[in-house]
N, C-alpha and C. Protein backbone atom coordinates (compact mmCIF):
# COMPACT_ATOMS: atom_id res chain seq x y z
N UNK A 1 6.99 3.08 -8.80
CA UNK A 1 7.58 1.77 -8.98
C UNK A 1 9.05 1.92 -9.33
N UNK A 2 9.81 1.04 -9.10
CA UNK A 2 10.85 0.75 -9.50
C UNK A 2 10.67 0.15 -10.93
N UNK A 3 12.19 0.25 -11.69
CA UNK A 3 12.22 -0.25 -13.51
C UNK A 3 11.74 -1.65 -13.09
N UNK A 4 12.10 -2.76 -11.75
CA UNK A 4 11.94 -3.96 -11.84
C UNK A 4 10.18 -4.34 -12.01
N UNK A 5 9.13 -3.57 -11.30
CA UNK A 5 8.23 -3.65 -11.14
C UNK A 5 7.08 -3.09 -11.77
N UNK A 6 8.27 -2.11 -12.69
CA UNK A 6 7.03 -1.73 -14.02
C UNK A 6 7.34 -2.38 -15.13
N UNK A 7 8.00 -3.58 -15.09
CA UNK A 7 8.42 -4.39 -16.14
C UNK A 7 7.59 -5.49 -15.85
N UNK A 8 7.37 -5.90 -14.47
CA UNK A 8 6.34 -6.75 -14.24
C UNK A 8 5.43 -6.60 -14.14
N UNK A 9 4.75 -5.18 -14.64
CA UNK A 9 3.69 -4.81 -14.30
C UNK A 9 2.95 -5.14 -15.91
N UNK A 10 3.71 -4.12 -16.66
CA UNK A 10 3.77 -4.32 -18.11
C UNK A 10 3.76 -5.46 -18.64
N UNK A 11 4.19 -6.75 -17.95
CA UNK A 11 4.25 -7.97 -18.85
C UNK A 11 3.00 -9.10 -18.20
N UNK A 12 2.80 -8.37 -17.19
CA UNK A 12 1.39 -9.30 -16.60
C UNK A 12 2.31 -10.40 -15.68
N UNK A 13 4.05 -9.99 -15.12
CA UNK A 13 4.46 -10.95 -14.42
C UNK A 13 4.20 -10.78 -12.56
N UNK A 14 4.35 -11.97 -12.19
CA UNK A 14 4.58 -11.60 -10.61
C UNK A 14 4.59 -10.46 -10.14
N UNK A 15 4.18 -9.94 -9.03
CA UNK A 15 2.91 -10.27 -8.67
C UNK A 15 1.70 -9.71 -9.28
N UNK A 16 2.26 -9.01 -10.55
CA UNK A 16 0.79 -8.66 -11.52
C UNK A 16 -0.13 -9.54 -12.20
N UNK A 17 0.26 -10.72 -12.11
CA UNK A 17 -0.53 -11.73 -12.34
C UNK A 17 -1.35 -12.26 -11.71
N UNK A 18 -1.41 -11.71 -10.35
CA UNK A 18 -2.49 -12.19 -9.08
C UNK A 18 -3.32 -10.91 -9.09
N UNK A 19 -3.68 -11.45 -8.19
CA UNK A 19 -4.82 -9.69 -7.63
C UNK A 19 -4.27 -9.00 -6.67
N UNK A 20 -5.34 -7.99 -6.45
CA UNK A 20 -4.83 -6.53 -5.64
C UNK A 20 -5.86 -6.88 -4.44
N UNK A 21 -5.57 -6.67 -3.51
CA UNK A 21 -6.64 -6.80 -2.27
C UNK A 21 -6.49 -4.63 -1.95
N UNK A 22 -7.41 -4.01 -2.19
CA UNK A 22 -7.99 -2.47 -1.60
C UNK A 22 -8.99 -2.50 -1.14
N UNK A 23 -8.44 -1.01 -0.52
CA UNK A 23 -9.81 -0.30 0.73
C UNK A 23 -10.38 -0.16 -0.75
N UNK A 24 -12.34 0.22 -0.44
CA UNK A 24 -12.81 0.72 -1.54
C UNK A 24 -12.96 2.86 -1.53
N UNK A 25 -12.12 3.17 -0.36
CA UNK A 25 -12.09 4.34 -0.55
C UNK A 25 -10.91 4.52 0.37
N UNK A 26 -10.88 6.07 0.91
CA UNK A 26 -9.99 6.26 1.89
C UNK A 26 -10.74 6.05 3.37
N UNK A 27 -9.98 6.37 4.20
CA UNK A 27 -10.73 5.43 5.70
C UNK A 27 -9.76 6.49 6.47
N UNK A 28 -10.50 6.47 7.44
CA UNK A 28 -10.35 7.65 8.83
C UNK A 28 -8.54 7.09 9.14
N UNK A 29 -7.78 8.11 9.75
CA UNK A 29 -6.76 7.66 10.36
C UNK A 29 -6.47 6.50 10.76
N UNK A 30 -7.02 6.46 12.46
CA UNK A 30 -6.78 5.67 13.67
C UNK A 30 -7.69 4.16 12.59
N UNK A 31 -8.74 4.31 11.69
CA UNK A 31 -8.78 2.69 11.37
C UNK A 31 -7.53 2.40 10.16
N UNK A 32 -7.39 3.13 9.62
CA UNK A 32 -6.54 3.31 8.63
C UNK A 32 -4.41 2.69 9.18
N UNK A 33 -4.88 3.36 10.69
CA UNK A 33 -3.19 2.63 10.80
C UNK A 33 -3.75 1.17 11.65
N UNK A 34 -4.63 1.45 12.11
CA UNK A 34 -5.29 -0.46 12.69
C UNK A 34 -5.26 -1.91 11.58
N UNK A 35 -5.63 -0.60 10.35
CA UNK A 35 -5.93 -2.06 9.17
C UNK A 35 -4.58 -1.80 8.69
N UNK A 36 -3.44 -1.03 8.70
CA UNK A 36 -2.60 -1.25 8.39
C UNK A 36 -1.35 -2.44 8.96
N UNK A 37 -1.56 -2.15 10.33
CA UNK A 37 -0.47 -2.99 11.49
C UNK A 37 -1.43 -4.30 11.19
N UNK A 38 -2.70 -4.77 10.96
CA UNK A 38 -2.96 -6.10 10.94
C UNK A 38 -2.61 -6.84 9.48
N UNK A 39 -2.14 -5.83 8.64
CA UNK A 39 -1.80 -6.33 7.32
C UNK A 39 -0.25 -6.68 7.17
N UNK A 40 0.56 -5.67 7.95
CA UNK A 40 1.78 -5.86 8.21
C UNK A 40 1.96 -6.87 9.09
N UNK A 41 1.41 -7.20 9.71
CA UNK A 41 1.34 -8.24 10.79
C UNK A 41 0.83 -9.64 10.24
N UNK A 42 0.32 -9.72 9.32
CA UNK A 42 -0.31 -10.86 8.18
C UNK A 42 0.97 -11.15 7.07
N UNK A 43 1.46 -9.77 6.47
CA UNK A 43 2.71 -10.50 5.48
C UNK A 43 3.92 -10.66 6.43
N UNK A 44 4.27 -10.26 7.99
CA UNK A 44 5.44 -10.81 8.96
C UNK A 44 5.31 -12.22 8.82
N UNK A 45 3.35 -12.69 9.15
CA UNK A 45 3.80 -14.11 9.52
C UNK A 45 3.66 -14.98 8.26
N UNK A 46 3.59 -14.10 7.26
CA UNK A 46 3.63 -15.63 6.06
C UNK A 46 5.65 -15.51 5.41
N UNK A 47 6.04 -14.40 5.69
CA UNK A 47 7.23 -14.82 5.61
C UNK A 47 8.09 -13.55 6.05
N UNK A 48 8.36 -14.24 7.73
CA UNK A 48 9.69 -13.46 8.62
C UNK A 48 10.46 -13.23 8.28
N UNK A 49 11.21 -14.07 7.78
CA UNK A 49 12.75 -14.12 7.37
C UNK A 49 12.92 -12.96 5.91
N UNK A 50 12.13 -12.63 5.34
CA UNK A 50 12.16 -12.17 4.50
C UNK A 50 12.70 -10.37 4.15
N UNK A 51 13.67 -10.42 3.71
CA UNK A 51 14.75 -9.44 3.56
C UNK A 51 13.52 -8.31 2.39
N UNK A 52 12.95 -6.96 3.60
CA UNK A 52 12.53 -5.99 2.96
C UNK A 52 12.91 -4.65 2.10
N UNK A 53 12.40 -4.48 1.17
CA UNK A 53 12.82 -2.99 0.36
C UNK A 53 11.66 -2.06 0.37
N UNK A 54 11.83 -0.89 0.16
CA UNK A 54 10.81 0.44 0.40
C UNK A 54 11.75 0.94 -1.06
N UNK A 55 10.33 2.11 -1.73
CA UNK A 55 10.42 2.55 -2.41
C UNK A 55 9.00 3.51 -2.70
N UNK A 56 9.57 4.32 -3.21
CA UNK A 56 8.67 5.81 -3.42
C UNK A 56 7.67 5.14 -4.73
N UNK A 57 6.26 4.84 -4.41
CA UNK A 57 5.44 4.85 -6.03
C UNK A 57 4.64 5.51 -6.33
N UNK A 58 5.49 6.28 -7.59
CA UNK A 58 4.78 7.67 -8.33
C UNK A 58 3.83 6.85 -9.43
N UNK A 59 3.78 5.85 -9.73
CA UNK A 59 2.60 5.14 -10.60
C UNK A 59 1.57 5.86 -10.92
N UNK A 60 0.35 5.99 -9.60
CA UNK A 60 -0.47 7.14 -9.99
C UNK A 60 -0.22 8.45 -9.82
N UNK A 61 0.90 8.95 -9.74
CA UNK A 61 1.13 10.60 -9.47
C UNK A 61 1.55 10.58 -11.04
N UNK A 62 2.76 10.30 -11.50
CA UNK A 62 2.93 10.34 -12.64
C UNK A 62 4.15 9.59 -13.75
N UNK A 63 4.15 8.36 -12.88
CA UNK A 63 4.40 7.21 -13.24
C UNK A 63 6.25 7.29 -13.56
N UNK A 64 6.87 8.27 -12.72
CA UNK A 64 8.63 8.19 -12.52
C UNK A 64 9.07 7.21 -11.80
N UNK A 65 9.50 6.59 -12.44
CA UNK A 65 10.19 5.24 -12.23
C UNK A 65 11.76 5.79 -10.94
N UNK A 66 11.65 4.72 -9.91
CA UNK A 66 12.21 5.24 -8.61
C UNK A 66 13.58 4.16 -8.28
N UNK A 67 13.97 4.35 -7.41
CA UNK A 67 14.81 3.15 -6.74
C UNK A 67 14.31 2.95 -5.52
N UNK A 68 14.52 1.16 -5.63
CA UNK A 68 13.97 0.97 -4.50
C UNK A 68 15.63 0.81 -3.43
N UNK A 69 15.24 0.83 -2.22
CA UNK A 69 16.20 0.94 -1.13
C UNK A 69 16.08 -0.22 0.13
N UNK A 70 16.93 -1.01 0.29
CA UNK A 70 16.83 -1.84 1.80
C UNK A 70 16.41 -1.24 2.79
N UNK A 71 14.86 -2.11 3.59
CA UNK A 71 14.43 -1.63 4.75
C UNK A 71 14.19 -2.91 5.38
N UNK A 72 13.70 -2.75 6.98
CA UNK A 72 13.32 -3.73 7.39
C UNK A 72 11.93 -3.56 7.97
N UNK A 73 11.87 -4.97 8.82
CA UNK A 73 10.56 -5.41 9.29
C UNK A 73 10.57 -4.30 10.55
N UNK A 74 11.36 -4.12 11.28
CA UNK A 74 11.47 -3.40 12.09
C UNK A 74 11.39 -1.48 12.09
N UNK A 75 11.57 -1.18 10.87
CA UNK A 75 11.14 0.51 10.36
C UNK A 75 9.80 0.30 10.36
N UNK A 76 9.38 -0.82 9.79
CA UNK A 76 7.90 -0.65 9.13
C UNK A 76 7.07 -1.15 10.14
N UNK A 77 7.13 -1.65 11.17
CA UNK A 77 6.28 -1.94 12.36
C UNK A 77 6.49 -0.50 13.25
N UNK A 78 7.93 -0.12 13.17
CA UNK A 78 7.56 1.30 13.79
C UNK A 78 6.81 2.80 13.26
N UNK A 79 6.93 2.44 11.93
CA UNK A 79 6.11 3.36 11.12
C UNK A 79 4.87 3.34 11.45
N UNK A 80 4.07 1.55 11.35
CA UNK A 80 2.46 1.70 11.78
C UNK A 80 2.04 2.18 13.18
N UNK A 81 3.21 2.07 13.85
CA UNK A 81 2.91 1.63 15.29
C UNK A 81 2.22 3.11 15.52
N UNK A 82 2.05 3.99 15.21
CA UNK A 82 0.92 5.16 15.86
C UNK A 82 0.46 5.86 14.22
N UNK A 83 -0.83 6.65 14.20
CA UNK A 83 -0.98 7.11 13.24
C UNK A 83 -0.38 8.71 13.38
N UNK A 84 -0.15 9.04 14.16
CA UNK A 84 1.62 9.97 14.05
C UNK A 84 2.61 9.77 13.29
N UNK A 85 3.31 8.76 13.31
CA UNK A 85 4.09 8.59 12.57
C UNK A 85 3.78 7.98 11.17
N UNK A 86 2.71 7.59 10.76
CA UNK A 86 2.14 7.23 9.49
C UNK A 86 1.74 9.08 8.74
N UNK A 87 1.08 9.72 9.46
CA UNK A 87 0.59 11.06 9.25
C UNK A 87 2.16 11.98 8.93
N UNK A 88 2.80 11.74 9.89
CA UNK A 88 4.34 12.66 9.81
C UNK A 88 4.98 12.44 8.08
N UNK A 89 4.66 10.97 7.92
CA UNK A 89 5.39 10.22 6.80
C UNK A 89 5.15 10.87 5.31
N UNK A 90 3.63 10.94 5.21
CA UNK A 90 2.97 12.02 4.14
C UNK A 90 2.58 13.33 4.17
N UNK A 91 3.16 14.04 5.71
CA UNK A 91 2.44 15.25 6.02
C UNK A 91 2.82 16.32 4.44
N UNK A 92 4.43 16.39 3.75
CA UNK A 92 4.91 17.21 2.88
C UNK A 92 5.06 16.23 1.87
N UNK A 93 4.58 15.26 1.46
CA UNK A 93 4.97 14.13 0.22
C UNK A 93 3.92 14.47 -0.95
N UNK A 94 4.65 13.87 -2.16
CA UNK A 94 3.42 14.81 -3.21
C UNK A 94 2.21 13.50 -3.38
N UNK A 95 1.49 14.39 -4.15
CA UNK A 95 -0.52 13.72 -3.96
C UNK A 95 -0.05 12.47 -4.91
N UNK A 96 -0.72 11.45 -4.09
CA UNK A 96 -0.62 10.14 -4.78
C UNK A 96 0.77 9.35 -4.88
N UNK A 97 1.66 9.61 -4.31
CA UNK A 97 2.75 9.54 -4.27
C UNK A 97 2.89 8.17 -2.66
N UNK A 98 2.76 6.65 -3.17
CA UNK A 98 2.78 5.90 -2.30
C UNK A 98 3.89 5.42 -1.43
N UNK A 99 3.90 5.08 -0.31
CA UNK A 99 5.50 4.18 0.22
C UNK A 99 4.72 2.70 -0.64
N UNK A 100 6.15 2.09 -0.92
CA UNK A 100 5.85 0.58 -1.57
C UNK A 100 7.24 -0.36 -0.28
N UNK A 101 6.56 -1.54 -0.11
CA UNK A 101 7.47 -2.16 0.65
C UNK A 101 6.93 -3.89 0.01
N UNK A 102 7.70 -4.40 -0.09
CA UNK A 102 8.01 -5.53 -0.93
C UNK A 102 8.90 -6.54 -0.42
N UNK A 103 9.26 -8.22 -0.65
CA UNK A 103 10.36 -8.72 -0.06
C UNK A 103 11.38 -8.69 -1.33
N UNK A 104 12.82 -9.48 -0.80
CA UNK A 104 13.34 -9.46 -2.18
C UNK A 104 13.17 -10.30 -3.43
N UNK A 105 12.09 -11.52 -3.15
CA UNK A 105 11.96 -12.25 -4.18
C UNK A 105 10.66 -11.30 -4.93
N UNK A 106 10.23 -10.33 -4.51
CA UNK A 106 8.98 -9.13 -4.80
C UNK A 106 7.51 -10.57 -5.20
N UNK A 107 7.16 -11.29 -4.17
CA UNK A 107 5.98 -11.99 -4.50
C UNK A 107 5.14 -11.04 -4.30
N UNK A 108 5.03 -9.97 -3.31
CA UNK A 108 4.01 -9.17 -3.27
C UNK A 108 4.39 -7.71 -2.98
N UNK A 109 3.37 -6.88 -2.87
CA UNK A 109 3.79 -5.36 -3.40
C UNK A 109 2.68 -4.56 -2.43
N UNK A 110 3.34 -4.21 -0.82
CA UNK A 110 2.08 -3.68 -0.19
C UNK A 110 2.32 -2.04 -0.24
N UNK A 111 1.30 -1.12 -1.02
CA UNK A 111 1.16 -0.08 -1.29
C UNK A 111 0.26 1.25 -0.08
N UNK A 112 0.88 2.19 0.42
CA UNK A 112 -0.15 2.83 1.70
C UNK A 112 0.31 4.45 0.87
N UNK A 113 -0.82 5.19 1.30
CA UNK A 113 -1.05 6.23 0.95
C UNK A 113 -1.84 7.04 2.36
N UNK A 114 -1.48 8.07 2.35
CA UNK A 114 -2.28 9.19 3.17
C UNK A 114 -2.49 10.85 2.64
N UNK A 115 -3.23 11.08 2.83
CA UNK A 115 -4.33 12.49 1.88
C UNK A 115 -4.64 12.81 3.09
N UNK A 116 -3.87 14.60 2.72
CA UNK A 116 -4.62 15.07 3.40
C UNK A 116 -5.25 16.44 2.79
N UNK A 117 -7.01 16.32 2.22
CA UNK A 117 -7.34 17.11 1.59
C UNK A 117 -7.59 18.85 2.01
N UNK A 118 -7.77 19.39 1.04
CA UNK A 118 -7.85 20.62 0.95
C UNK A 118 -9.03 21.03 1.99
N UNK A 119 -8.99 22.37 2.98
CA UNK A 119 -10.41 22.76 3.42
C UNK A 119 -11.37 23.66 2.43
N UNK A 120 -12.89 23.18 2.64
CA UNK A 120 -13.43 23.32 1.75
C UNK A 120 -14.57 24.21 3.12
N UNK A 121 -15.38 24.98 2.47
CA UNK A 121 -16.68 25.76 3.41
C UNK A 121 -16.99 25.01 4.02
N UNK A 122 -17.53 23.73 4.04
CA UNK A 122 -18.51 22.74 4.46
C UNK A 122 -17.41 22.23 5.29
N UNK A 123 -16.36 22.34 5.16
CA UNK A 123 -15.39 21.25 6.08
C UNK A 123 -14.12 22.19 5.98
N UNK A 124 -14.33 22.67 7.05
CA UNK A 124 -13.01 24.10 7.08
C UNK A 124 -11.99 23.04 7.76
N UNK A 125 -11.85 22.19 8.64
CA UNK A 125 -10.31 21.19 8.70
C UNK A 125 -10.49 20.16 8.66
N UNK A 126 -10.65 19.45 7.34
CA UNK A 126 -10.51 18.01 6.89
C UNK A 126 -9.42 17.49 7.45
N UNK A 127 -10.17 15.89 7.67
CA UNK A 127 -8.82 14.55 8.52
C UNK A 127 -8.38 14.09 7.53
N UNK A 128 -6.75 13.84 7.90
CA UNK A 128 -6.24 13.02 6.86
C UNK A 128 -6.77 11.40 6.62
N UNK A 129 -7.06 10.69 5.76
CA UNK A 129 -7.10 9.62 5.76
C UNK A 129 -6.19 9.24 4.39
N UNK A 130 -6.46 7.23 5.01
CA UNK A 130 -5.40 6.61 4.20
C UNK A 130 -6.27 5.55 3.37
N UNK A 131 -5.17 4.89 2.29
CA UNK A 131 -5.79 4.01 1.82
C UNK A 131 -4.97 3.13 1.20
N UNK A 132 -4.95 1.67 1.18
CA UNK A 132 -3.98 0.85 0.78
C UNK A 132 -4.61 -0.19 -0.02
N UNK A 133 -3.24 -1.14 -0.55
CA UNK A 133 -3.61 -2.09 -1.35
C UNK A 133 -2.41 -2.73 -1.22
N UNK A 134 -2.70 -4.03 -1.60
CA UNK A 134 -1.61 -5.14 -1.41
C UNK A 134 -1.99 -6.31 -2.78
N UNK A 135 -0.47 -6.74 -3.53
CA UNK A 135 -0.67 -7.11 -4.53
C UNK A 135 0.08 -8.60 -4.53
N UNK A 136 -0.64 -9.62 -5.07
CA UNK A 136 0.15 -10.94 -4.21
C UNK A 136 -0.28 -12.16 -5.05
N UNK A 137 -0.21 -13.03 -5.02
CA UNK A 137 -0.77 -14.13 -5.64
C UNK A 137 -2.17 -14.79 -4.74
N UNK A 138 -3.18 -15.25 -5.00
CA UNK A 138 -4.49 -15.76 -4.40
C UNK A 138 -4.32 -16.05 -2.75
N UNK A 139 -3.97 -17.28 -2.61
CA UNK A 139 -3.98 -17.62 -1.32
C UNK A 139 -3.59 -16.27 -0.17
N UNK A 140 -2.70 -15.75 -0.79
CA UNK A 140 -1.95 -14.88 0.40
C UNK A 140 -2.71 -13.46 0.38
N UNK A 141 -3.62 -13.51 -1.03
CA UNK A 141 -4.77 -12.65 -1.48
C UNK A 141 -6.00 -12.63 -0.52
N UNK A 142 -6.56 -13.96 0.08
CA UNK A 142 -7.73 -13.75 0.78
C UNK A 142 -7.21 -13.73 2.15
N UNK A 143 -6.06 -14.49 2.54
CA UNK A 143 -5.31 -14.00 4.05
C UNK A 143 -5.06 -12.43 4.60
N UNK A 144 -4.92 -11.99 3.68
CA UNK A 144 -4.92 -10.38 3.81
C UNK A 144 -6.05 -9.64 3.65
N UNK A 145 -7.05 -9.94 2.62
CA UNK A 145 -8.60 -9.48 2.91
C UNK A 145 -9.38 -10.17 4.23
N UNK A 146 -8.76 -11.05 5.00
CA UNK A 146 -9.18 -11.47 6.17
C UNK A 146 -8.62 -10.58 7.41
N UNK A 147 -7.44 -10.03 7.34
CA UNK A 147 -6.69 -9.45 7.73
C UNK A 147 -7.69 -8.25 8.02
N UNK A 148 -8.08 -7.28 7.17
CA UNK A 148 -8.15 -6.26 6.64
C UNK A 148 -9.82 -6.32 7.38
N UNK A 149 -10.22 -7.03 6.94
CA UNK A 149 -11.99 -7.74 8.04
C UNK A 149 -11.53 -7.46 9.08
N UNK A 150 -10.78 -8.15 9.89
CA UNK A 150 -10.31 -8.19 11.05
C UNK A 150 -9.90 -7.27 11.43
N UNK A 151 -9.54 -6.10 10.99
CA UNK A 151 -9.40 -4.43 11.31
C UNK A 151 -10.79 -3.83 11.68
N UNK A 152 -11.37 -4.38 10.95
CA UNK A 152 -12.64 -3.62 10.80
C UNK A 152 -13.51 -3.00 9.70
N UNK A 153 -13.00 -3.02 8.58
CA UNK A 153 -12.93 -3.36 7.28
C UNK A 153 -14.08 -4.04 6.24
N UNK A 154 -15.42 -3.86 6.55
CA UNK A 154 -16.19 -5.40 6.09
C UNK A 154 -15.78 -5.90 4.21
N UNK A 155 -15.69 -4.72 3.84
CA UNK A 155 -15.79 -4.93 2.06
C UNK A 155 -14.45 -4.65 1.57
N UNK A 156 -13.28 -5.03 2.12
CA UNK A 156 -12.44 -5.17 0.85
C UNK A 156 -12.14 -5.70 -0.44
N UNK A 157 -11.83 -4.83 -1.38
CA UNK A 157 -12.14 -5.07 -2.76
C UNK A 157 -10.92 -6.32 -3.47
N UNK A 158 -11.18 -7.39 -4.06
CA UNK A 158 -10.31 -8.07 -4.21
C UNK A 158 -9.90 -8.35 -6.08
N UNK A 159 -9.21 -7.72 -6.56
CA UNK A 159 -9.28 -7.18 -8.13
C UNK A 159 -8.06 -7.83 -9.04
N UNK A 160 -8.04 -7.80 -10.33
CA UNK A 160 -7.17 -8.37 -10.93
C UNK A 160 -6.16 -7.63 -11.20
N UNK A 161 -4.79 -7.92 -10.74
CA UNK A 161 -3.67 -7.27 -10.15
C UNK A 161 -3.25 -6.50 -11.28
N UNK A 162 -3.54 -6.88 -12.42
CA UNK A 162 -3.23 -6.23 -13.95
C UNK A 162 -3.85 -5.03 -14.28
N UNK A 163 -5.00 -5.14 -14.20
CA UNK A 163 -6.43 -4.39 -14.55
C UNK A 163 -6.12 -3.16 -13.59
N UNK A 164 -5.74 -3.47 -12.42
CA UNK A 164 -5.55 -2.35 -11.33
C UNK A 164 -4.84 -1.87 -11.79
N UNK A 165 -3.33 -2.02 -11.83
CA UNK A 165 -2.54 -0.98 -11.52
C UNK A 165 -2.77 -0.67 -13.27
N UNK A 166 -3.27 -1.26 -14.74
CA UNK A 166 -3.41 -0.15 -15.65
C UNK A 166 -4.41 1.06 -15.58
N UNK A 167 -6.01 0.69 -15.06
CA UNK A 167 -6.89 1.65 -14.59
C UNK A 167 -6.32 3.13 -13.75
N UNK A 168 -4.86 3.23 -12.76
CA UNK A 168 -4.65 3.98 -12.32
C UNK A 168 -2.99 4.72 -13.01
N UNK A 169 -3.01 3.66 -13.60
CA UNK A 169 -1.34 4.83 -14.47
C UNK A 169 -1.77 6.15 -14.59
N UNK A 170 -0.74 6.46 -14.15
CA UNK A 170 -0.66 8.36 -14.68
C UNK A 170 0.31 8.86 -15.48
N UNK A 171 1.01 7.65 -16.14
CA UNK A 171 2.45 8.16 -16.79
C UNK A 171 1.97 8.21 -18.03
C-alpha cells in the first residue's frame, strides 16, 4: 500500500469501509487472466474517464509502505491481454507482493497476485496461478462478483473490506 491507503485502511475509511470481493483460492492461469480482463473490463465501464495509479502492495509480504505511480487504462488492458504477460509481470517479484491499481479519487482498490510455487515430488513442475481481490463500496461490490461468475468463477467470496485486509497484515 501506499501511506494514503494504509491510513484508510487503519481508520476503516474508503474503500475499507465496503467489502472485498476474492477468489477463494488461487485459480489456474488462462482462468485466472479471463477473470481478470472481465473485472478490468467491469471497473472500465463503471468509470472510463477515470485517471489510473499502480502501485507495488507489500501489505501481506510485509507491510512496506510504497509509492504509488500514474498508469493507465491502456497498460492494464495490455497487461491482462495474455497470461504471458501477467506471468512475465511476477515471474522475479517477491512472494505476496501484489500490483494495486486504483482511480484517483481511490473508491476502489483492485489487487492481482501470481505464485509460482516451489516443485515438490508429487508435482515436479507446478503452474503458476493467480489470485485477486477488489475492494469497493456494495453496489460496485456485487457488479464485480458478477463479473468474476461470468469468468467462470461460481463462488466468489464477498467480505468486509476491514476484516480483510487486517486478517492478512504482515507488518
Amino acid at each position: 500500500m501506499d501511506a494514503e491507503f494504509d491510513r484508510r485502511w487503519r481508520e476503516s475509511q474508503p474503500p475499507f469501509d465496503g467489502l472485498t470481493v476474492t477468489l477463494n483460492d488461487y485459480i489456474s492461469l488462462p482462468l485466472f487472466q479471463r477473470t481478470l480482463v472481465a473485472v478490468v473490463e467491469r471497473l472500465y465501464a463503471y468509470r472510463p474517464e477515470a485517471s489510473l495509479f499502480h502501485m507495488m502492495d507489500w501489505h501481506e509480504h510485509d507491510g512496506f509502505i510504497n509509492e504509488a505511480h500514474p498508469y493507465s487504462w491502456e497498460k492494464l488492458r495490455a497487461l491482462v491481454a495474455s497470461t504471458e504477460n501477467i506471468q512475465d509481470r511476477f515471474y522475479l517479484a517477491d512472494t505476496y507482493v501484489r500490483d494495486g491499481i486504483f482511480p484517483a479519487d481511490r473508491n476502489y482498490l483492485l489487487r492481482y497476485y501470481v505464485d509460482f510455487p516451489d516443485a515438490t515430488p508429487w508435482e515436479p513442475t507446478p503452474l503458476p496461478a493467480g489470485i485477486m481481490d477488489v475492494t469497493c463500496q456494495h453496489p460496485l461490490a456485487l457488479q464485480i462478483a458478477d463479473a468474476i461468475r461470468t469468468a467462470g468463477i461460481s463462488n466468489p467470496e464477498i467480505l468486509p473490506a476491514k476484516a480483510f485486509f487486517d486478517t492478512r497484515y504482515a507488518g
